[in-house]
Protein backbone atom coordinates (compact mmCIF):
# COMPACT_ATOMS: atom_id res chain seq x y z
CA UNK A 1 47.66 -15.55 23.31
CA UNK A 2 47.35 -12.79 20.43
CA UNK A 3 47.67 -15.06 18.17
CA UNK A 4 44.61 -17.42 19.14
CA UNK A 5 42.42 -14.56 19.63
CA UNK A 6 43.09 -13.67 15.83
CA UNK A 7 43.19 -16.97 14.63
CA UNK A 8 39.30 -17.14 16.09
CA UNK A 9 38.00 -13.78 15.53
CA UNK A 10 39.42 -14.97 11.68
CA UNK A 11 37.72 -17.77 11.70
CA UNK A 12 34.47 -16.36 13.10
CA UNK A 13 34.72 -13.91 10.41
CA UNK A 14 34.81 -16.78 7.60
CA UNK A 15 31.80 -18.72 9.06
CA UNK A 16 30.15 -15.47 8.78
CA UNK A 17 31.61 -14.39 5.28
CA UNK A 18 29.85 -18.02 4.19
CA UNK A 19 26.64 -17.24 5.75
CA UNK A 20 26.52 -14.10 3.71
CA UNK A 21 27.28 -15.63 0.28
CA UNK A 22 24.40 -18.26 0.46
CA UNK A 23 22.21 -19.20 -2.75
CA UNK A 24 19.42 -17.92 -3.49
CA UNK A 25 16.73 -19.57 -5.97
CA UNK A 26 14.86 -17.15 -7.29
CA UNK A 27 18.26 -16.26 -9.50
CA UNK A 28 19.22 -19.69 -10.29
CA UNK A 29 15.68 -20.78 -11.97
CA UNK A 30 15.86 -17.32 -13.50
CA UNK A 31 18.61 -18.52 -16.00
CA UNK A 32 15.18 -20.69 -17.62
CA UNK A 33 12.09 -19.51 -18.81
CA UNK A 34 11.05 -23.55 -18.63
CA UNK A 35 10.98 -22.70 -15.18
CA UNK A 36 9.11 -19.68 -14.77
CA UNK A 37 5.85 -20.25 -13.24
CA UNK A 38 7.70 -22.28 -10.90
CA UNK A 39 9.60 -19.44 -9.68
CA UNK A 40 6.84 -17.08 -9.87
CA UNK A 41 5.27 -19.33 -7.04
CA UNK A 42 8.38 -20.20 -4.88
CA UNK A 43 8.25 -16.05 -4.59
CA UNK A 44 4.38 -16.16 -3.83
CA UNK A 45 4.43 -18.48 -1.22
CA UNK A 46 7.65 -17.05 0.27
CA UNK A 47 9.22 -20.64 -0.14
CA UNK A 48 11.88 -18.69 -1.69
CA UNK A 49 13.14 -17.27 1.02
CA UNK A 50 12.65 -20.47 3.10
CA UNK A 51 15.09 -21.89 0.45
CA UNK A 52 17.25 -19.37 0.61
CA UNK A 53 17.82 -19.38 4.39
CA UNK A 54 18.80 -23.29 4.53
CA UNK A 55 22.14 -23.97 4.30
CA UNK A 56 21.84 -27.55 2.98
CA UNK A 57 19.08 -28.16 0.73
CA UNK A 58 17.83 -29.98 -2.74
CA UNK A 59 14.64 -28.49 -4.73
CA UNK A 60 12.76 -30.56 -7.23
CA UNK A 61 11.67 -28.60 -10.02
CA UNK A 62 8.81 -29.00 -12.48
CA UNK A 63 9.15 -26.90 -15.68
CA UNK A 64 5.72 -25.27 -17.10
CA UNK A 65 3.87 -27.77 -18.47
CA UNK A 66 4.53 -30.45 -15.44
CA UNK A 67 3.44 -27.55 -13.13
CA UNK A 68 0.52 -26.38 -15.03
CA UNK A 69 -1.45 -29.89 -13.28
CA UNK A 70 -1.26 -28.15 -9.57
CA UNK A 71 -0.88 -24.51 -10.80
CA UNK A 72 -3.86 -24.24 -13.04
CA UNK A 73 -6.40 -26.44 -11.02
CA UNK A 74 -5.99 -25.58 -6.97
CA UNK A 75 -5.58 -22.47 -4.77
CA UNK A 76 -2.73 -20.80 -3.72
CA UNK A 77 -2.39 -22.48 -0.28
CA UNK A 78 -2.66 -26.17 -2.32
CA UNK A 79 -0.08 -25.27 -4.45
CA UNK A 80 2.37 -24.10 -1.27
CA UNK A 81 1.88 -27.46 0.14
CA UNK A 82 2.49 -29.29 -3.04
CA UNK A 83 5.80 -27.19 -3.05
CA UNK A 84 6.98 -27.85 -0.13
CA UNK A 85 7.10 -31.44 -0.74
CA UNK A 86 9.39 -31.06 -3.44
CA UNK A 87 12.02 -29.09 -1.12
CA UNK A 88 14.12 -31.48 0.82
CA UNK A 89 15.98 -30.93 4.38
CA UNK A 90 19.06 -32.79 2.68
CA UNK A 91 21.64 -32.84 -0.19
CA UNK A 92 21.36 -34.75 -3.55
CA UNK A 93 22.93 -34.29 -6.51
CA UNK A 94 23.35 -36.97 -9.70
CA UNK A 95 26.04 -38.84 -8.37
CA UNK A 96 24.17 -39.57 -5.16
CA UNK A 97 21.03 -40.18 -6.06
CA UNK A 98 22.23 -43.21 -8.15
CA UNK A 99 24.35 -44.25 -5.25
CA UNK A 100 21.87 -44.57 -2.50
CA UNK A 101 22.13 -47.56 0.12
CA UNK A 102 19.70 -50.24 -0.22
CA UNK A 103 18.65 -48.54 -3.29
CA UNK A 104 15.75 -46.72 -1.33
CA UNK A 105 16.25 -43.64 1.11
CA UNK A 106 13.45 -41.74 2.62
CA UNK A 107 14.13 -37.65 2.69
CA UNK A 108 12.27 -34.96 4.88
CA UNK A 109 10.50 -32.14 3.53
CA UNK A 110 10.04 -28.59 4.15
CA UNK A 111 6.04 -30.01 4.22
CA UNK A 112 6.87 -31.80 7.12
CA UNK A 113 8.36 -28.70 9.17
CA UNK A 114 4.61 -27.35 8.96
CA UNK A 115 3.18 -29.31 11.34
CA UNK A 116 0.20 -30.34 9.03
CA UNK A 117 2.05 -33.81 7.79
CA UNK A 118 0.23 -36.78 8.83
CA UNK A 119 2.70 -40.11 9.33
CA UNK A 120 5.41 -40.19 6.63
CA UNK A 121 3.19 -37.60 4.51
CA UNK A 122 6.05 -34.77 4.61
CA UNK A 123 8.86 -37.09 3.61
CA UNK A 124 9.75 -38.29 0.04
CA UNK A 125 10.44 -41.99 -0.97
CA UNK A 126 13.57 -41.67 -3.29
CA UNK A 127 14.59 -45.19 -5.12
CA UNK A 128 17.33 -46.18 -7.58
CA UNK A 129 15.34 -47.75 -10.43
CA UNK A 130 16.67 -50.48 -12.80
CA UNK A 131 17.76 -49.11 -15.90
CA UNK A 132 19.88 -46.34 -14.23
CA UNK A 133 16.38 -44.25 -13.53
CA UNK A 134 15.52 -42.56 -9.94
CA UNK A 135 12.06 -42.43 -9.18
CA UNK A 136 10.01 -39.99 -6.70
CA UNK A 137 6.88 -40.51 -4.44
CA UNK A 138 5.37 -40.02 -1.09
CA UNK A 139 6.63 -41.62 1.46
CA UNK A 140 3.34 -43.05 2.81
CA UNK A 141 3.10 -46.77 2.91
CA UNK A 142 1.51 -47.68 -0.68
CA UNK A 143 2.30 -44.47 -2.64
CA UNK A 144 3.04 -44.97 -5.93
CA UNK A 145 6.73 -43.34 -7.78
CA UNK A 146 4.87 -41.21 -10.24
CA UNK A 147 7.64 -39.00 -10.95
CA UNK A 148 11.43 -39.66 -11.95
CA UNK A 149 14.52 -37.76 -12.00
CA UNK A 150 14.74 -35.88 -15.76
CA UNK A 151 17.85 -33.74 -15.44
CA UNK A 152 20.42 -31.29 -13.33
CA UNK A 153 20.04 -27.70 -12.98
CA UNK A 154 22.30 -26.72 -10.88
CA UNK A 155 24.99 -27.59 -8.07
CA UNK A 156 26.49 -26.02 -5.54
CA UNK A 157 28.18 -28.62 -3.80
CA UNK A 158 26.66 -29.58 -0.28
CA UNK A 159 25.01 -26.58 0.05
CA UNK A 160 22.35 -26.25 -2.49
CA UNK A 161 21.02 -28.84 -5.36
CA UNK A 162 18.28 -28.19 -8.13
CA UNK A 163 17.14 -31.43 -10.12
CA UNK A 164 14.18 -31.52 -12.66
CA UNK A 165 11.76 -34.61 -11.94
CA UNK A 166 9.01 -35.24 -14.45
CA UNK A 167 5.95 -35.13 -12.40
CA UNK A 168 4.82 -33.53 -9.06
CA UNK A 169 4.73 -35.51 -6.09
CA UNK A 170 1.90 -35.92 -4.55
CA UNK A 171 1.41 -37.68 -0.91
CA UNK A 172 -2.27 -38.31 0.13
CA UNK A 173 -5.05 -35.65 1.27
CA UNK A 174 -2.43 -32.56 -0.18
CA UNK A 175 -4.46 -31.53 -1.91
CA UNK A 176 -7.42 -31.03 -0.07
CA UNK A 177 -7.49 -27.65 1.46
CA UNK A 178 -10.34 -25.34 3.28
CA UNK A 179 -10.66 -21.87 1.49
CA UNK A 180 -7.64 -19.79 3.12
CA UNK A 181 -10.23 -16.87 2.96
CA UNK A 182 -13.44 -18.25 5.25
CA UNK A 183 -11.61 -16.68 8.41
CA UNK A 184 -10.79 -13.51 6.70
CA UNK A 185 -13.00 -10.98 7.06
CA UNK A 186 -12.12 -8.70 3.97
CA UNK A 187 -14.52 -5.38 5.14
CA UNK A 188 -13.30 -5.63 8.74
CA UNK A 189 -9.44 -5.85 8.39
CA UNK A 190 -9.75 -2.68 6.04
CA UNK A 191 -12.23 -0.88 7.81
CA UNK A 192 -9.96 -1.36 11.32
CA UNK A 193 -7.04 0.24 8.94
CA UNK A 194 -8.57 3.38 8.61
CA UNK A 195 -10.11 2.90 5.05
CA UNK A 196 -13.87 2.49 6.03
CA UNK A 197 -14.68 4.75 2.42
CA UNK A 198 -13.57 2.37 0.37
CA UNK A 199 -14.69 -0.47 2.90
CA UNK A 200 -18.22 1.24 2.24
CA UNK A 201 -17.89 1.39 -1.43
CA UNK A 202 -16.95 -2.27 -1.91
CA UNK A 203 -19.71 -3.63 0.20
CA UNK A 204 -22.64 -1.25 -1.16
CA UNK A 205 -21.52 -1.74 -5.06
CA UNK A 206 -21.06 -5.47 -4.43
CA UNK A 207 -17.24 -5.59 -5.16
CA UNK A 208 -16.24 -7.65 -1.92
CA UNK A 209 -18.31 -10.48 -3.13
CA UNK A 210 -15.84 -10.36 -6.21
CA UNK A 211 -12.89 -9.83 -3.17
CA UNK A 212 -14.06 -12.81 -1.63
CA UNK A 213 -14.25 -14.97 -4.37
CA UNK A 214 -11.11 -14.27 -6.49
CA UNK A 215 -9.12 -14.96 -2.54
CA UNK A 216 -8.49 -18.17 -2.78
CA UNK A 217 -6.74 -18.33 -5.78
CA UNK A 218 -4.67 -15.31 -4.77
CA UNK A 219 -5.61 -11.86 -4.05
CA UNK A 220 -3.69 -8.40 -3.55
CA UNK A 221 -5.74 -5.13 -2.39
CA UNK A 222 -4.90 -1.83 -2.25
CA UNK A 223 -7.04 0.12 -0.07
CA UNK A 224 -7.19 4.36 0.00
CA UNK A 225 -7.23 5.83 3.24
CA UNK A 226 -10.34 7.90 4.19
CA UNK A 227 -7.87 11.10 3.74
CA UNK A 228 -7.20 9.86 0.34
CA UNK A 229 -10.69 10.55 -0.68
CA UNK A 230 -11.17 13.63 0.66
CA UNK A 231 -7.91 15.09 -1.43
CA UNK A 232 -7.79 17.42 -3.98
CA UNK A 233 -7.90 15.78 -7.62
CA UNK A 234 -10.23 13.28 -6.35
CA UNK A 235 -13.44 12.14 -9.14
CA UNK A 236 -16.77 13.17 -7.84
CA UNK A 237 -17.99 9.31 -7.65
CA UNK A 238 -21.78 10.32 -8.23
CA UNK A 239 -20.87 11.79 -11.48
CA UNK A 240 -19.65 8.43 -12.69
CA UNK A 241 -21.99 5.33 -14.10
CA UNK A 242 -22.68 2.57 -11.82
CA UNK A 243 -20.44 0.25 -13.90
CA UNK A 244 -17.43 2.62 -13.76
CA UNK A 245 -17.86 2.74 -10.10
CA UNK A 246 -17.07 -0.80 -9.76
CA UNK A 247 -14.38 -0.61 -12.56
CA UNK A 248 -12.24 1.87 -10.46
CA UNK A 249 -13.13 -0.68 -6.99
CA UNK A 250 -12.08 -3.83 -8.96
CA UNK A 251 -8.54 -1.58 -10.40
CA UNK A 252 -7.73 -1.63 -6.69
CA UNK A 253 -7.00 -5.49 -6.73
CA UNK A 254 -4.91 -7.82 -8.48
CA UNK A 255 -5.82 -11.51 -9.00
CA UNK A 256 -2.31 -12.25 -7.09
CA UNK A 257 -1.07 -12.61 -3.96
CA UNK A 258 1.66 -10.11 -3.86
CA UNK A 259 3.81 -10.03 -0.95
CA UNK A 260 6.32 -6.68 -0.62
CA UNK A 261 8.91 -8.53 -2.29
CA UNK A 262 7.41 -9.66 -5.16
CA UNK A 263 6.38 -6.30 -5.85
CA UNK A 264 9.42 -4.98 -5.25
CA UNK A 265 10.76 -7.49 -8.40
CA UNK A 266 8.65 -6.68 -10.47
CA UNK A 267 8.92 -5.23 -13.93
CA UNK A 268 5.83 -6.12 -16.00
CA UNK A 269 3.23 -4.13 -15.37
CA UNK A 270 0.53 -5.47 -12.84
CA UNK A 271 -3.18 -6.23 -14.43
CA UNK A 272 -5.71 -5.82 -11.74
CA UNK A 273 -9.30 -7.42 -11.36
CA UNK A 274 -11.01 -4.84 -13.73
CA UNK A 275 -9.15 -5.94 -16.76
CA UNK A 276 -11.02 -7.21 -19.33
CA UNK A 277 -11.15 -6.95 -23.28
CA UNK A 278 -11.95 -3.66 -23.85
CA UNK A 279 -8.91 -1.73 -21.36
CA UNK A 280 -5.74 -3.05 -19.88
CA UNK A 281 -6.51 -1.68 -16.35
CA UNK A 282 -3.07 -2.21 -15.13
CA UNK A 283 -0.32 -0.15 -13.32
CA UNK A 284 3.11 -0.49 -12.78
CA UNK A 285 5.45 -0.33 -9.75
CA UNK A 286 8.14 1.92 -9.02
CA UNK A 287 11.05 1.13 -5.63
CA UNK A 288 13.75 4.15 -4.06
CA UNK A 289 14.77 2.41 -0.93
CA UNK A 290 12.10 0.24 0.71
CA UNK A 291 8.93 2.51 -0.34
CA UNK A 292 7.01 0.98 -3.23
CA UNK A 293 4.92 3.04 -5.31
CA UNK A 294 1.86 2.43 -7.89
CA UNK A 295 1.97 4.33 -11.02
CA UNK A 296 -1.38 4.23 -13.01
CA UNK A 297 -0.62 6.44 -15.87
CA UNK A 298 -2.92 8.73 -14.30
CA UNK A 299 -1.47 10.04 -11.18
CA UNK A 300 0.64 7.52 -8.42
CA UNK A 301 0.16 6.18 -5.30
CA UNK A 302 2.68 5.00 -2.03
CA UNK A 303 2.35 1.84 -0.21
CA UNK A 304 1.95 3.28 2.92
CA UNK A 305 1.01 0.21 5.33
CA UNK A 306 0.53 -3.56 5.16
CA UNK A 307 -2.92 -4.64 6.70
CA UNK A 308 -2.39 -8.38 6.23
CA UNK A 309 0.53 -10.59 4.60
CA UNK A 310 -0.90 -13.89 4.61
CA UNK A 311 -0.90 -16.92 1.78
CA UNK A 312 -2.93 -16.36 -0.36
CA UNK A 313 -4.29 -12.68 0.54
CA UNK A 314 -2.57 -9.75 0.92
CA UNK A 315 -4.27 -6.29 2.12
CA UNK A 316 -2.36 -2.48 1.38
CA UNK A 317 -3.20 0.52 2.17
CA UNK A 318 -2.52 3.16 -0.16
CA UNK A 319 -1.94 6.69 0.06
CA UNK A 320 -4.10 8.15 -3.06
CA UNK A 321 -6.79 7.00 -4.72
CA UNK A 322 -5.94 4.68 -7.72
CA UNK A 323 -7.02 6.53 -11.43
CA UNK A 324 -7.10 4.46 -14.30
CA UNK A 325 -6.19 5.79 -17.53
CA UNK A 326 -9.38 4.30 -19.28
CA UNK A 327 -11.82 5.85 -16.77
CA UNK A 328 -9.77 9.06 -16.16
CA UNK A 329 -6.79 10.16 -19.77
CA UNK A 330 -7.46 13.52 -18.43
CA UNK A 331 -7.52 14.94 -15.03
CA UNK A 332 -10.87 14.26 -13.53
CA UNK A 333 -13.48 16.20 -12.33
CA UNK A 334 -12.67 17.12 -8.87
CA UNK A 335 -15.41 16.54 -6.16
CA UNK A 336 -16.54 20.45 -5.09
CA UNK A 337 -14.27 21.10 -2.07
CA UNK A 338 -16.54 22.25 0.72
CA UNK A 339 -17.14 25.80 1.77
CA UNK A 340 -15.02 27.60 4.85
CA UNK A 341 -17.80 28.23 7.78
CA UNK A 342 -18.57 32.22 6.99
CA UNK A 343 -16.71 32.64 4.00
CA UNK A 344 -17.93 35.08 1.67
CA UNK A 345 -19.24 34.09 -1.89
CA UNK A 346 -17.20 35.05 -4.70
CA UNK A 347 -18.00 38.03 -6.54
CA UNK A 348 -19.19 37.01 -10.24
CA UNK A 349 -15.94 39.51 -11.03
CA UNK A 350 -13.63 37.66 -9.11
CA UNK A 351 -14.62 34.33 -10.72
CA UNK A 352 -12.17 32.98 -13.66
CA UNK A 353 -13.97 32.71 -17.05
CA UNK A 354 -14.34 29.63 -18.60
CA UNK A 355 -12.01 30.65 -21.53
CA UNK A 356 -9.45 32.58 -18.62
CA UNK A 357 -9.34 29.30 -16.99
CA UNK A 358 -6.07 26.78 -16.61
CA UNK A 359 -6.30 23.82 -18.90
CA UNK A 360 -6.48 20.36 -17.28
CA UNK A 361 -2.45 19.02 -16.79
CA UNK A 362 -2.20 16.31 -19.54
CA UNK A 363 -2.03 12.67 -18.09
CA UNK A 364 1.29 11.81 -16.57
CA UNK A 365 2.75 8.50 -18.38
CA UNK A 366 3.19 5.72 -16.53
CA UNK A 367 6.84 5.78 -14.77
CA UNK A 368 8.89 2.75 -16.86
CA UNK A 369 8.52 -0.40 -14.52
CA UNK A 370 11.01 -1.40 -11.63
CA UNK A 371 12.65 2.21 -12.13
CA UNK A 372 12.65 4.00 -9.63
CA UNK A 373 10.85 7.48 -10.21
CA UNK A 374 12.40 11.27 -10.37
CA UNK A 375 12.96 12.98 -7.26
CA UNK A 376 11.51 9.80 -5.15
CA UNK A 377 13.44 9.98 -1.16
CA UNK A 378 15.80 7.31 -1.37
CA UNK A 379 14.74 6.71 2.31
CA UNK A 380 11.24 7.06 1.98
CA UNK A 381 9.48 4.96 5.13
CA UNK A 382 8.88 0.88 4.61
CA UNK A 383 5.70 -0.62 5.07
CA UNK A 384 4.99 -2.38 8.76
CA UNK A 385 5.91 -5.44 7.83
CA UNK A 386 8.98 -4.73 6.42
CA UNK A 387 10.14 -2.53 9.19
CA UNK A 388 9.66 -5.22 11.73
CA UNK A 389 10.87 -7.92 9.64
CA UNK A 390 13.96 -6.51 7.75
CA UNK A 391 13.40 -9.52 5.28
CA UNK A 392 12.92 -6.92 1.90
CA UNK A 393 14.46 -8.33 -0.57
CA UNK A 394 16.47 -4.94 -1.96
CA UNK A 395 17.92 -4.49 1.65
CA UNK A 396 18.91 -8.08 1.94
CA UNK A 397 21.19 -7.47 -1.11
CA UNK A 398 22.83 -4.62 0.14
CA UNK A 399 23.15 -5.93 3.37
CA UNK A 400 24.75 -8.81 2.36
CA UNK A 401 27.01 -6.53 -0.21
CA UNK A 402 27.87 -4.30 2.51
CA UNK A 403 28.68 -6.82 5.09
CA UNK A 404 30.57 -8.95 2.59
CA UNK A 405 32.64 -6.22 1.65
CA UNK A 406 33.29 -5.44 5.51
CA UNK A 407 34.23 -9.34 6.28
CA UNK A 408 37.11 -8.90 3.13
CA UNK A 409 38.48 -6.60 4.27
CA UNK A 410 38.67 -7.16 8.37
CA UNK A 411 40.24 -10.66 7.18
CA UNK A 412 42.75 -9.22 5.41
CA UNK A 413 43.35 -6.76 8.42
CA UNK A 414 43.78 -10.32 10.75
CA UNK A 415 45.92 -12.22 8.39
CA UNK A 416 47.96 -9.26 8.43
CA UNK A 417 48.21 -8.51 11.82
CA UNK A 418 48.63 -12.86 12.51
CA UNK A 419 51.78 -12.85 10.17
CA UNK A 420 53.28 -9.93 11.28
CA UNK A 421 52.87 -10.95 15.03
């Protein structure tokens, strides 16, 4: 009897040891810059991690210049659609895609797992063409194969397959999309996440209608909290010109939609929606444990919560107000901090001369990107989403390290204990 129960717990240990070493995409397209934009939107659209959970699966990929067609021309929630077509519920490498029955097979999509597949719209025809070529195309009676099978990326047998095809596929009304961001109400959502300042301050120097129309294509805000205003260090706004006003609004947002992951990967610094010819208006991003921080070159700021986490918008809220280095290279001019009720005025004799005063602290440089800063908790508090998800993408590593590590070593314990029995 001991030895069946060891012979299953070592087996259940195995089936779990597998799970744990699954692929994952992102590092296998990583090996090719050819494939880069690619990449960069299987991590936007979180069909990365919908990859990466499948245990059987076969992604088409399009290098650059194939992409650039969808990419370049249609918004975010277009191009996840396109995307998922190209992701199929089922194995194929070289060898069978030449060897398919009948010469035609039909192959189910990650599209069709949405729900919003009409007919045979989230499956793939896949035919053996004369000539030894394999050609690609929607599955929907009278689709045309516009693309064909170029080359292999990578196998790992039965379990994952990448093949390069030469053209996107592209199944009728796909790409036809309401704006993602007509339901969103932009000033609300912040507002309700206690940041009605800078809710105020968009609306009345017209930066939401720039919010609003940069969303569909992708859009990531970072929104101060009210207390964030009111601390110490903070510009006096009415001191500033109308246009930099709405340069320090726009630095808050990034023409990307950039879930906590992708920030979390992340090692080029991050241009934001007030970058134009004349300043880089960027920051870059700083991780110790699963809290995220902005570093502007001017002083830094913590992710504290996520507000929304939707394709293609995502909404932060931040814990300090955002200073760019071209508005602010030194410290700015503090807003007067208000007077105590009955304090007394200070004495002219008690009040530091202008020459007796402290200089201004020099700008801090920006911390070097995807390190993580000095003296940063290495348990600092995740956002919301993360803490109720547990999908970040630096504790999936360890987890999987950790629990890898922990599966060795308990079936080494079992074999033992199995032979020795």
């Amino acid at each position: 009897m001991g030895h069946h129960s060891n012979l299953l717990l070592l087996l259940s240990l195995t089936a779990i040891a597998a799970t744990v070493s699954a692929h994952n995409i992102t590092a296998i397209l990583s090996d090719n810059p050819d494939y880069s934009d690619y990449n960069n939107f299987l991590s936007q659209t979180k069909l990365a991690d919908e990859i990466n959970s499948r245990q059987t699966i076969t992604v088409l990929v399009l290098n650059n210049a194939a992409f650039s067609a969808v990419s370049g021309k249609h918004p975010l929630a277009v191009i996840k659609k396109v995307l998922s077509l190209l992701i199929l519920l089922d194995y194929f490498d070289p060898t069978k895609l030449h060897q398919i029955s009948n010469g035609t097979t039909l192959s189910t999509t990650l599209y069709q797992t949405t729900g919003n597949a009409e007919g045979n719209a989230g499956s793939v025809n896949i035919t053996d063409l004369q000539g030894g070529k394999v050609g690609f195309g929607s599955a929907t009676p009278g689709s045309k194969l516009d693309s064909t099978y170029t080359k292999s990326v990578k196998q790992i047998p039965y379990n994952i397959s990448v093949l390069e095809i030469s053209a996107p596929i592209i199944a009728p009304g796909i790409l036809s999309a309401p704006p993602p961001s007509a339901d969103v109400n932009i000033t609300a959502l912040i507002e309700k996440a206690g940041c009605k300042t800078f809710a105020s301050l968009i609306v009345s120097n017209g930066v939401i209608k720039t919010f609003q129309s940069a969303a569909d294509k992708g859009l990531t805000i970072f929104a101060p909290s009210d207390e964030a205003f009111k601390a110490r260090g903070v510009p006096d706004l009415s001191k500033l010109t109308n246009a930099e006003v709405v340069s320090l609004l726009q630095y808050h947002a990034s023409a990307k939609y950039l879930p906590v992951g992708s920030l979390k990967t992340t090692r080029d610094p991050i241009s934001t929606l007030a970058t134009n010819g004349a300043g880089k208006f960027d920051f870059t991003v700083s991780v110790a444990g699963d809290s995220v921080t902005l570093h502007t070159g001017v002083d830094s700021s913590r992710i504290a919560d996520t507000v929304l986490d939707s394709t293609p918008l995502s909404i932060y809220t931040v814990d300090s107000v955002l200073l760019p280095s071209e508005l602010f290279a030194t410290s700015p001019s503090p807003a007067p901090a208000p007077e105590p009720a009955g304090a007394p005025s200070p004495s002219p004799a008690s009040t530091p001369s202008p020459a007796s005063a402290p200089s201004p602290l020099p700008a801090s440089p920006p911390a070097p990107a995807g390190e993580t800063p000095a003296g940063a908790p290495a348990d600092a508090p995740s956002t919301a989403a993360e803490r109720s998800s547990g999908k970040s993408a630096g504790v999936h590593v360890k987890a999987s390290a950790v629990l890898t590590l922990t599966v060795t070593a308990l079936s080494a314990i079992v074999i033992s204990s199995v032979f020795m029995s």
